[in-house]
N, C-alpha and C. Protein backbone atom coordinates (compact mmCIF):
# COMPACT_ATOMS: atom_id res chain seq x y z
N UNK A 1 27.83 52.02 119.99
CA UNK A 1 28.75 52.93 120.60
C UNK A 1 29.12 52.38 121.97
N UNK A 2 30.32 52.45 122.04
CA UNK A 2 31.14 51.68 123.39
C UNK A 2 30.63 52.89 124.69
N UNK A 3 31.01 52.54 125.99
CA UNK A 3 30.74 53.02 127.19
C UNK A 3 31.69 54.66 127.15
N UNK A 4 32.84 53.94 126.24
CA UNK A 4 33.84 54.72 126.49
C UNK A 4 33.88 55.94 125.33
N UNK A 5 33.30 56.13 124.60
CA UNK A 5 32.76 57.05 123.04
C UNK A 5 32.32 58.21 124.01
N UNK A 6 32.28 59.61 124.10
CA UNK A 6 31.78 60.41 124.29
C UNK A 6 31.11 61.58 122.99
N UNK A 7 29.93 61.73 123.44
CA UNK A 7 28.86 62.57 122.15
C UNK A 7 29.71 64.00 122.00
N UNK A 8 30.12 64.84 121.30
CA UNK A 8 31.08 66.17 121.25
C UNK A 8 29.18 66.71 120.82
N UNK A 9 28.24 66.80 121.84
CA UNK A 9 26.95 67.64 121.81
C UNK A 9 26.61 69.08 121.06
N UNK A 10 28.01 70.24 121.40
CA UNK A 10 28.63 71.32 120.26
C UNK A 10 28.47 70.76 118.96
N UNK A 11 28.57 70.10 118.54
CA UNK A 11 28.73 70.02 117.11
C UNK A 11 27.07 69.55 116.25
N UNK A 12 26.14 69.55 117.41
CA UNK A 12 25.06 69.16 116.81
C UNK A 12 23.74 70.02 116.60
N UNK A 13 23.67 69.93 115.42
CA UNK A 13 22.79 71.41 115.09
C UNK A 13 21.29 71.21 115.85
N UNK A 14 20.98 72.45 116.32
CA UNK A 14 20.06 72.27 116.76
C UNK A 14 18.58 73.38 116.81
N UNK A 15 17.67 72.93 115.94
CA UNK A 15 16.58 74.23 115.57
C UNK A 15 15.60 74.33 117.07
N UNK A 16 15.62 75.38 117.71
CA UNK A 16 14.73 75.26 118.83
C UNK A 16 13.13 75.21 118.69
N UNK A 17 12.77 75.88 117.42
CA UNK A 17 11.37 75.63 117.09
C UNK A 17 11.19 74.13 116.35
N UNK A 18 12.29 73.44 116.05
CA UNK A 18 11.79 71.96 115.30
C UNK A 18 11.73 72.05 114.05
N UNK A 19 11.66 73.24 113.37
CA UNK A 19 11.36 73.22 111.88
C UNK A 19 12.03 74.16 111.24
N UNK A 20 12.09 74.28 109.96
CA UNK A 20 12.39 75.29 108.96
C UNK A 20 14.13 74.88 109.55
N UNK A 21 14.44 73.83 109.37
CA UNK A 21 16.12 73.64 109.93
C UNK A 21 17.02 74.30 108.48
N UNK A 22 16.47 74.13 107.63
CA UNK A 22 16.90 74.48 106.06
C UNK A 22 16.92 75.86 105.95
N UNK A 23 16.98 76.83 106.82
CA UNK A 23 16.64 77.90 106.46
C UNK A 23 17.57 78.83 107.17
N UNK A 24 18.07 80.17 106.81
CA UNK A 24 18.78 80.87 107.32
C UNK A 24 18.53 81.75 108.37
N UNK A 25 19.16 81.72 109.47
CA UNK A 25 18.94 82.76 110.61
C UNK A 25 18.40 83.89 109.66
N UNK A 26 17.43 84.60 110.45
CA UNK A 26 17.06 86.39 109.93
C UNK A 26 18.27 87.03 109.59
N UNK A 27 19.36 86.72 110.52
CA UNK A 27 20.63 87.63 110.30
C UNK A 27 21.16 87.35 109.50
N UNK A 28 21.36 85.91 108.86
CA UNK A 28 22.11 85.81 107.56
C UNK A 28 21.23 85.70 106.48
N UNK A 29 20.50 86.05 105.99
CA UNK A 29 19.35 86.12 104.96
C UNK A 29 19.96 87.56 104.14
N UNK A 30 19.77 87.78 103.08
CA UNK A 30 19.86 89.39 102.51
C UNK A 30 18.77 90.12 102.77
N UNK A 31 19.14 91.37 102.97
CA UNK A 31 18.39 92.24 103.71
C UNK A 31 18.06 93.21 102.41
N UNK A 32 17.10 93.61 102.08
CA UNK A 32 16.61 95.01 101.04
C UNK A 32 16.22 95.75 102.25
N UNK A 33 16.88 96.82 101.75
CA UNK A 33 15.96 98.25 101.85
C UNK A 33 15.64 98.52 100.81
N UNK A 34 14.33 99.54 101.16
CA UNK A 34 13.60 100.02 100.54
C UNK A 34 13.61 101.08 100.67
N UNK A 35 13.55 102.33 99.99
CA UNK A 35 13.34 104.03 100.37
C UNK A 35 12.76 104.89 99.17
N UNK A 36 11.85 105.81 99.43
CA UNK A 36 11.61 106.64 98.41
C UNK A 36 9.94 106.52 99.11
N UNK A 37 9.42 106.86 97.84
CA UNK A 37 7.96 107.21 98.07
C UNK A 37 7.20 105.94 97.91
N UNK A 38 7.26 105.10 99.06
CA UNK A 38 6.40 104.11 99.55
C UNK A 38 5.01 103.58 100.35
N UNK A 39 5.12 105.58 100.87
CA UNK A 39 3.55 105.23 101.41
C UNK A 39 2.66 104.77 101.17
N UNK A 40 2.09 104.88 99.86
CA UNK A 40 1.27 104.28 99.22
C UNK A 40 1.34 102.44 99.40
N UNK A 41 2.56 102.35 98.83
CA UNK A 41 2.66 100.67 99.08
C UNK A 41 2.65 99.82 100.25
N UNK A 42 2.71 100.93 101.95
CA UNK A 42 2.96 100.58 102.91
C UNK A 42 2.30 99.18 103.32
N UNK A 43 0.74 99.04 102.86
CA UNK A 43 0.15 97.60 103.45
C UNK A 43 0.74 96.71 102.26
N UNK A 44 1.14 96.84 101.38
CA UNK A 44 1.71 95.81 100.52
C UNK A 44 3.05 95.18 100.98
N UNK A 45 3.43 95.97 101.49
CA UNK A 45 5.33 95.86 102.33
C UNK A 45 4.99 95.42 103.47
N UNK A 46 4.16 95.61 104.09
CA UNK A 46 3.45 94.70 106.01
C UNK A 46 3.19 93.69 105.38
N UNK A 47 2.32 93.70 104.25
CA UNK A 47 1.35 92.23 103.89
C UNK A 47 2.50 91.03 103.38
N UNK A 48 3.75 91.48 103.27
CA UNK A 48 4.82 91.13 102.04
C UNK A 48 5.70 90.56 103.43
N UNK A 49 5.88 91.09 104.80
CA UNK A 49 6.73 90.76 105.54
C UNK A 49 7.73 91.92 105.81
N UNK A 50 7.83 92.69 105.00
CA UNK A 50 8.71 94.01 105.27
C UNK A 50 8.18 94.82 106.65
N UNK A 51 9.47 94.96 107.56
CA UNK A 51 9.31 95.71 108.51
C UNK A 51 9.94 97.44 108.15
N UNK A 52 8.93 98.27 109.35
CA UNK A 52 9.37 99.86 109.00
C UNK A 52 10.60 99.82 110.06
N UNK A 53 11.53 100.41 109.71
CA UNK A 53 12.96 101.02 109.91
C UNK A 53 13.22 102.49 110.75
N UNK A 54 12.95 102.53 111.61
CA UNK A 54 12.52 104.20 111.97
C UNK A 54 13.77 104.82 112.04
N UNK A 55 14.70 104.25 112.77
CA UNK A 55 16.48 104.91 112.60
C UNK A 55 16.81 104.88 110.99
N UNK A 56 16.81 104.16 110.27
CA UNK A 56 17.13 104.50 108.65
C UNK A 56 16.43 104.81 107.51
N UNK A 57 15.05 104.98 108.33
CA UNK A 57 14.00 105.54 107.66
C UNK A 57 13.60 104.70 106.43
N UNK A 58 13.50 103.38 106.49
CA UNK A 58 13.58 102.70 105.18
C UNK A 58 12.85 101.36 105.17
N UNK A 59 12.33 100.62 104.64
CA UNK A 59 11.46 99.37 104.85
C UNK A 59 12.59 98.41 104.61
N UNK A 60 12.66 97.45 105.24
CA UNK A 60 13.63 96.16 105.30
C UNK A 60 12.92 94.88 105.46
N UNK A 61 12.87 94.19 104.33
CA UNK A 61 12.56 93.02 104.11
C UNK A 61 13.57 91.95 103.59
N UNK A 62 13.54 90.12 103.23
CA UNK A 62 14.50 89.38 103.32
C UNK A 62 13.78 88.87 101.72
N UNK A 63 13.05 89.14 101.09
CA UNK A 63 12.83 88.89 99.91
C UNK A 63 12.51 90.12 98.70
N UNK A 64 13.01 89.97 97.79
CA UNK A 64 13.39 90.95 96.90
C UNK A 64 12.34 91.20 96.32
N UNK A 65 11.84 92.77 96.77
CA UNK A 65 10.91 93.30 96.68
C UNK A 65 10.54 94.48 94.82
N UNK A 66 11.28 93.78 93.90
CA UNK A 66 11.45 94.74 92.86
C UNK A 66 9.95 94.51 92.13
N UNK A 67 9.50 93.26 92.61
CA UNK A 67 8.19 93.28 91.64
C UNK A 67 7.06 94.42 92.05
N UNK A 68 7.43 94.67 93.07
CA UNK A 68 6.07 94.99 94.04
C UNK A 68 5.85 96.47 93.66
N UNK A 69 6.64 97.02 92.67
CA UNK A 69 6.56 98.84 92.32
C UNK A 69 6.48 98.44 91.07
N UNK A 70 6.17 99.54 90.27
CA UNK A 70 6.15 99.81 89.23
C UNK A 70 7.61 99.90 88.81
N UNK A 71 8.16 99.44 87.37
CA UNK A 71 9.19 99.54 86.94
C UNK A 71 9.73 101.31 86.81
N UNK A 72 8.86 102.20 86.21
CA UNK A 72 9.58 103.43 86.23
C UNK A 72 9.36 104.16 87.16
N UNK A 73 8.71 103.72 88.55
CA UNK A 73 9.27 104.30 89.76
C UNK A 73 10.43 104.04 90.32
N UNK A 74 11.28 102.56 89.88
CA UNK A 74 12.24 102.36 90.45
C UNK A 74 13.33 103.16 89.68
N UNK A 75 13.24 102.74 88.31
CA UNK A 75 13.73 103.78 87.34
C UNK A 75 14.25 105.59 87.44
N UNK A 76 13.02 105.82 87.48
CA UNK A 76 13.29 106.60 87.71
C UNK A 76 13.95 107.39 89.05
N UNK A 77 14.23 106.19 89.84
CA UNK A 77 14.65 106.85 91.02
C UNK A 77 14.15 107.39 92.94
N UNK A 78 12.33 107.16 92.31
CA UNK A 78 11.66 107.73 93.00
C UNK A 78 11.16 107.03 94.58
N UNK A 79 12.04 104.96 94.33
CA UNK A 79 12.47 104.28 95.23
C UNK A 79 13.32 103.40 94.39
N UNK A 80 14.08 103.76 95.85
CA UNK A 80 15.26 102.61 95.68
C UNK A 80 15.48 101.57 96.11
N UNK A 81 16.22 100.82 95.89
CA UNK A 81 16.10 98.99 96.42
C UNK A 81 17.40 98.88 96.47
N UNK A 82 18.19 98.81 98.21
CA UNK A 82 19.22 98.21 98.25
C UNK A 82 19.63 97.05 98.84
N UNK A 83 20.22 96.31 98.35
CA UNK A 83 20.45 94.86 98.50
C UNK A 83 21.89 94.64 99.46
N UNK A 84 22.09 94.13 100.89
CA UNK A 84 22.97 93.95 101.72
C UNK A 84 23.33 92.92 101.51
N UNK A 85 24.63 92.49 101.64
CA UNK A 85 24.96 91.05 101.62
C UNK A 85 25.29 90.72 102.61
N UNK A 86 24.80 89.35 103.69
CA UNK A 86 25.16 89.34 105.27
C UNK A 86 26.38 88.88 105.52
N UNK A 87 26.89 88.49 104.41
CA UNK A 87 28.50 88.08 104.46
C UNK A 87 29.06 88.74 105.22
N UNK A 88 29.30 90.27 104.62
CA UNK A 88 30.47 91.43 104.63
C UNK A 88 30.54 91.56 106.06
């Protein structure tokens, strides 16, 4: 590179912790909520990475939490699992 080349520095990605460069900001990741009758599961949803929600009253985690209940609790309604897309 000549004397005269200048680096455009903006354009160069840069991870401040050094690692996980492959990976999506928290903010652009998909977001679940969770709602319904979860108390029970509460240390499974901490242990899982899911944080509690106190304004929407709802557990929010970035990995899809459908295994972690029983199928006819979700079924039936008794929690729900909604899936955000960070696009929109």
């Amino acid at each position: 590179m000549s004397s005269s080349q200048k680096i455009d520095y903006s354009k160069i990605r840069r991870n401040p912790k050094g690692k996980d460069s492959d990976r999506l900001p928290l903010e652009m990741a998909t977001t679940y909520r969770i709602r319904g009758k979860t108390y029970d599961y509460r240390e499974d949803l901490k242990y899982a990475g899911a944080r509690w929600n106190p304004g929407e009253k709802c557990w929010q985690m970035t990995e899809d939490p459908t295994d972690m209940f029983p199928p006819e609790m979700i079924e039936s309604g008794e929690i729900t699992i909604e899936e955000e897309d960070p696009w929109k």
